[in-house]
N, C-alpha and C. Protein backbone atom coordinates (compact mmCIF):
# COMPACT_ATOMS: atom_id res chain seq x y z
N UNK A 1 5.26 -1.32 -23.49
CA UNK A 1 5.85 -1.28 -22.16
C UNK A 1 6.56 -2.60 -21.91
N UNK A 2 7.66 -2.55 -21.52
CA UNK A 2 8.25 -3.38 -20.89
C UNK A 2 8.33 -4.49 -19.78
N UNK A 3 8.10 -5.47 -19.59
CA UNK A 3 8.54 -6.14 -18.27
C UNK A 3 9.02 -5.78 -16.90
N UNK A 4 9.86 -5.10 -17.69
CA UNK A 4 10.89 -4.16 -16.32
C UNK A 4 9.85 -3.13 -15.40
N UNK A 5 9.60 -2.01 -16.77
CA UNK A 5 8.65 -1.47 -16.75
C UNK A 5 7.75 -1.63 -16.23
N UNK A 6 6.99 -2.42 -16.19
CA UNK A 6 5.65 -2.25 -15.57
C UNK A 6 5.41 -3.11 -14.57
N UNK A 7 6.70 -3.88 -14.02
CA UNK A 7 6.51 -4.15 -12.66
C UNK A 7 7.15 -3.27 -11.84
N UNK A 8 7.94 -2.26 -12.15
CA UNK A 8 8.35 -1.13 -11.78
C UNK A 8 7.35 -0.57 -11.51
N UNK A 9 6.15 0.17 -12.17
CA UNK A 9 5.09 0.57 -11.89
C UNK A 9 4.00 0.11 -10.94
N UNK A 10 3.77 -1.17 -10.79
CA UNK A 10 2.77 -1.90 -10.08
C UNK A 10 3.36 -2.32 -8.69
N UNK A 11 4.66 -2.07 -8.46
CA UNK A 11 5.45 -1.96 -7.47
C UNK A 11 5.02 -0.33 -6.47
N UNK A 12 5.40 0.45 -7.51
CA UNK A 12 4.74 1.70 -6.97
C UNK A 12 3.26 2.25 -6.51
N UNK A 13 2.12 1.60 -7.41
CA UNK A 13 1.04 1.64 -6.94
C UNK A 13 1.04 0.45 -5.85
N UNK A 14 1.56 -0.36 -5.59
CA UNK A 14 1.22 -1.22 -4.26
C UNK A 14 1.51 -0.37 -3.29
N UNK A 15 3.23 -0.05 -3.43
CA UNK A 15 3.46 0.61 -2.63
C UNK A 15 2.76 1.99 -1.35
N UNK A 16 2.24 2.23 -2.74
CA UNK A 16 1.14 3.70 -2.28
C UNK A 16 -0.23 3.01 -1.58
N UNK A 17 -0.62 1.61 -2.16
CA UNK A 17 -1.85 1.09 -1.52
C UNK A 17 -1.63 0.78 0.30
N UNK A 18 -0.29 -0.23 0.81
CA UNK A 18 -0.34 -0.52 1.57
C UNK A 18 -0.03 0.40 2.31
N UNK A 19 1.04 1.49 1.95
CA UNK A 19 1.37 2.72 2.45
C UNK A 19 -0.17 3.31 3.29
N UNK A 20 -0.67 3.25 2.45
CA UNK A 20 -2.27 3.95 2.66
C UNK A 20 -3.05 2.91 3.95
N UNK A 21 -3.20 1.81 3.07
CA UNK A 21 -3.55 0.44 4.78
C UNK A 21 -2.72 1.03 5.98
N UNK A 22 -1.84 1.42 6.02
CA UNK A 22 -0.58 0.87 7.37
C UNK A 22 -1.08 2.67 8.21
N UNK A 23 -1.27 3.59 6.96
CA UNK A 23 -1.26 5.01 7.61
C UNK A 23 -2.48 5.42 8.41
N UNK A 24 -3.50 4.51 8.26
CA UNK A 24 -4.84 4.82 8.68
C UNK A 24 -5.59 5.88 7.79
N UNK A 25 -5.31 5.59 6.55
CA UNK A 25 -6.26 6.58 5.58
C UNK A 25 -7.65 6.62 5.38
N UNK A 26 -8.48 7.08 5.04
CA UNK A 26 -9.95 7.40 4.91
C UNK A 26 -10.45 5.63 4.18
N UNK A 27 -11.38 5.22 3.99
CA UNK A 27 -11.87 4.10 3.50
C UNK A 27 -12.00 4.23 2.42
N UNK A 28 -12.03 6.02 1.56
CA UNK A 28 -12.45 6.03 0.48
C UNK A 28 -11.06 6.65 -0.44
N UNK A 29 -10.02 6.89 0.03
CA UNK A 29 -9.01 6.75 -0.32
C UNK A 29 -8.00 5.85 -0.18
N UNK A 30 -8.33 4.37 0.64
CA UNK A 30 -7.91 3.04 0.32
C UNK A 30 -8.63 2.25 -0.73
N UNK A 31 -9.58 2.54 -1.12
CA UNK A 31 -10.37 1.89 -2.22
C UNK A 31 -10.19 2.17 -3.32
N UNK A 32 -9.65 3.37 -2.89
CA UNK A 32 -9.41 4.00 -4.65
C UNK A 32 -7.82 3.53 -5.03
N UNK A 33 -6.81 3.58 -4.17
CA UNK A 33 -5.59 3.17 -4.34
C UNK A 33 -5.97 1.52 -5.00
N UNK A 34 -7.00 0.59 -3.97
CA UNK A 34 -7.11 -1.03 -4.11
C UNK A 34 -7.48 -1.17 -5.69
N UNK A 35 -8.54 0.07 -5.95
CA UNK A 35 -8.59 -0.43 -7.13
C UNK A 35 -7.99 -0.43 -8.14
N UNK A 36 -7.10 0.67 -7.94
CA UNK A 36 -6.06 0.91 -9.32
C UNK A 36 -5.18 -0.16 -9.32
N UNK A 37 -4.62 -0.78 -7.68
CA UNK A 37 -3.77 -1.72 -8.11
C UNK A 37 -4.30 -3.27 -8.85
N UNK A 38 -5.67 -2.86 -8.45
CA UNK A 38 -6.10 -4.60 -9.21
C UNK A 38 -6.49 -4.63 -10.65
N UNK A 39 -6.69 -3.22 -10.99
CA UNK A 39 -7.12 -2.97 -12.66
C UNK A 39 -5.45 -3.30 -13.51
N UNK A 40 -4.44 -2.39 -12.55
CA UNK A 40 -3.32 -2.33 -13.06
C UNK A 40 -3.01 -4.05 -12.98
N UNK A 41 -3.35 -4.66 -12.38
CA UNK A 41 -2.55 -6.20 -12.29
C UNK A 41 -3.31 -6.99 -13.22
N UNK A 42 -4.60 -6.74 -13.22
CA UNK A 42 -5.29 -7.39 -14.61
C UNK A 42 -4.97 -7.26 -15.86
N UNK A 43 -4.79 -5.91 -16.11
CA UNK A 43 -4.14 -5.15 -17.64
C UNK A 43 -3.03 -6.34 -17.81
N UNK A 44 -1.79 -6.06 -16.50
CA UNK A 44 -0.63 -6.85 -17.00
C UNK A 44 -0.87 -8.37 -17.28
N UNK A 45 -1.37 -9.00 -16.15
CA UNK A 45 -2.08 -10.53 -16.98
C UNK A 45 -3.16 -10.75 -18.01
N UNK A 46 -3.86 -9.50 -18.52
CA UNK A 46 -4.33 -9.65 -19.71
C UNK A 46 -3.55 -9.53 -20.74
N UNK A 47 -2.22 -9.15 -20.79
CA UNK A 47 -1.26 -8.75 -22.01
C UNK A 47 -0.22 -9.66 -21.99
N UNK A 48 -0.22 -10.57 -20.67
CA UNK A 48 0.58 -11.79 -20.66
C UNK A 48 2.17 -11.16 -20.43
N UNK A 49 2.27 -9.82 -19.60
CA UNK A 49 3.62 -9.61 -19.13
C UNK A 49 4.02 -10.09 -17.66
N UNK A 50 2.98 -10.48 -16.74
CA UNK A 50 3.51 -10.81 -16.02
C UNK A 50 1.96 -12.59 -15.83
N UNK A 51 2.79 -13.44 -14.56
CA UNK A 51 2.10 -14.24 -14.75
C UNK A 51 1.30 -14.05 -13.06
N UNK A 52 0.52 -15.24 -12.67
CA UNK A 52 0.00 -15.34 -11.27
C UNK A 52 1.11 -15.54 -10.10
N UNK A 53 1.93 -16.07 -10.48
CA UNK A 53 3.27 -16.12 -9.54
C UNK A 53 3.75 -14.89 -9.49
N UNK A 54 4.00 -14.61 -10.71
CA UNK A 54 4.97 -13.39 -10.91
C UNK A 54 4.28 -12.05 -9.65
N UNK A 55 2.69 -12.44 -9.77
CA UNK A 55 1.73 -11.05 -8.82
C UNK A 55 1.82 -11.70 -7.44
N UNK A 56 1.69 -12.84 -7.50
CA UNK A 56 2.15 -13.10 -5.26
C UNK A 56 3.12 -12.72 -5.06
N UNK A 57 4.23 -12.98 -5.89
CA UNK A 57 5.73 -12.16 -5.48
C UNK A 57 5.50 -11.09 -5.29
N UNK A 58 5.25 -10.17 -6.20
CA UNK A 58 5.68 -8.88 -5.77
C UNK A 58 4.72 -8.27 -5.05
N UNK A 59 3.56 -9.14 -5.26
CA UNK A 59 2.21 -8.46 -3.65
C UNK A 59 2.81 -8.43 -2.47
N UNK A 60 3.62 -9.92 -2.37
CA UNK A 60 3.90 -10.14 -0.77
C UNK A 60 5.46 -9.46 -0.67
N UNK A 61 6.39 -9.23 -1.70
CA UNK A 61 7.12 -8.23 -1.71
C UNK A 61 7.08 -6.96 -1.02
N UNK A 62 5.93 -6.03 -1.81
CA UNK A 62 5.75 -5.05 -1.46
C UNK A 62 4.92 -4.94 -0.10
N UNK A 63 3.99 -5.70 0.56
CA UNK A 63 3.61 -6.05 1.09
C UNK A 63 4.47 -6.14 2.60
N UNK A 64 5.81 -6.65 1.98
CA UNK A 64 6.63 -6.60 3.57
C UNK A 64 7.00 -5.49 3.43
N UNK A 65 7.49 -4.63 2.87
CA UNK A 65 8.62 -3.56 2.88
C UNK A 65 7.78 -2.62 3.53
N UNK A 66 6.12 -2.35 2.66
CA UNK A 66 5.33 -1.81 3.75
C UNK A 66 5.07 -1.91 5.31
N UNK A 67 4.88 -3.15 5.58
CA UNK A 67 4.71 -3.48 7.11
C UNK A 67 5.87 -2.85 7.73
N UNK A 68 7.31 -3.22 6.88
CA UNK A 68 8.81 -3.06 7.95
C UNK A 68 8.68 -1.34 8.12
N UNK A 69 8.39 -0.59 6.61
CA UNK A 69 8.40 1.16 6.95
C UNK A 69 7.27 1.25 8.18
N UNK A 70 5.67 0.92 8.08
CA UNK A 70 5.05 1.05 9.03
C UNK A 70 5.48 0.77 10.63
N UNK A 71 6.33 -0.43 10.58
CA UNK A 71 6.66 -0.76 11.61
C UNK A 71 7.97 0.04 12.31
N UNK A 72 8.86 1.18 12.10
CA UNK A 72 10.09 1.34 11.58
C UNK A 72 9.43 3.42 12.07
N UNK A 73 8.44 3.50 11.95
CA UNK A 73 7.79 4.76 11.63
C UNK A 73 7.55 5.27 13.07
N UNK A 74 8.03 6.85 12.95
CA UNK A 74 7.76 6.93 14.59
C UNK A 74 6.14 7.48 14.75
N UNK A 75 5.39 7.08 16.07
CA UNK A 75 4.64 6.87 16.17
C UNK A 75 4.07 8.13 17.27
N UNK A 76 3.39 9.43 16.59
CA UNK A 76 3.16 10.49 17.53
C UNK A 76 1.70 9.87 18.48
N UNK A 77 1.90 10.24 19.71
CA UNK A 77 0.66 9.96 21.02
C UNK A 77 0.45 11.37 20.73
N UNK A 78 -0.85 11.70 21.09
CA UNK A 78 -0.88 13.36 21.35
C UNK A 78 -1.22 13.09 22.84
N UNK A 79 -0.67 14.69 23.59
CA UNK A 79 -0.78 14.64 25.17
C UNK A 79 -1.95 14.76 25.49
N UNK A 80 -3.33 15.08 24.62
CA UNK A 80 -4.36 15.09 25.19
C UNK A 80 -4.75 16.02 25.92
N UNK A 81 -6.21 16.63 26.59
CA UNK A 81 -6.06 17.20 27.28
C UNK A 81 -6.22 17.70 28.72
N UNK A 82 -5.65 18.45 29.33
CA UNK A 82 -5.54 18.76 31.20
C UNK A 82 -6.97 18.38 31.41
N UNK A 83 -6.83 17.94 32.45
CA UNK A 83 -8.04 17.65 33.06
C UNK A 83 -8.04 18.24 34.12
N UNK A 84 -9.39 19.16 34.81
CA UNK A 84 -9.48 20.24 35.74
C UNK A 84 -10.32 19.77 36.16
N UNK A 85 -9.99 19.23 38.10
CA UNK A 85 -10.92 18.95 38.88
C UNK A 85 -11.61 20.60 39.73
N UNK A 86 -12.49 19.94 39.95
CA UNK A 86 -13.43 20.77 40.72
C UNK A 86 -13.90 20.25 42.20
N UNK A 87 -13.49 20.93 42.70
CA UNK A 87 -13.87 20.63 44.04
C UNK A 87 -14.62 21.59 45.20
């Protein structure tokens, strides 16, 4: 695998992690995203394709683009419901 490659990839699993933080997902389907991205970031600094710089970049990379879609995202209220006095 490539350089290109596989920060291409670890781009995409972030993506899907913070995606998941920002959406209000279950605890046990943010953990499971957290962990793939930290196994996946170890693999790559165990094989020496990317370095510790190289992973703050593109953490805090992906990291904004998430916040700006979250932030950017329309945001449904539900109307809740009638409330019936009694008198």
């Amino acid at each position: 695998m490539e350089h290109k490659d596989s920060t291409k990839q670890l781009r995409e699993c972030l993506s899907r992690l913070f995606d998941a933080r920002y959406s209000g997902t279950t605890s046990v389907a943010y953990a499971h995203q957290q962990g793939m991205a930290d196994g996946y970031m170890q693999a790559l600094r165990d094989l020496g394709l990317v370095t510790d710089a190289d992973l703050l970049r593109i953490v805090a990379d992906e990291r904004a683009r998430a916040g700006e879609r979250a932030d950017s995202a329309p945001r449904h209220i539900p109307a809740g419901r009638a409330v019936q006095h009694f008198a």
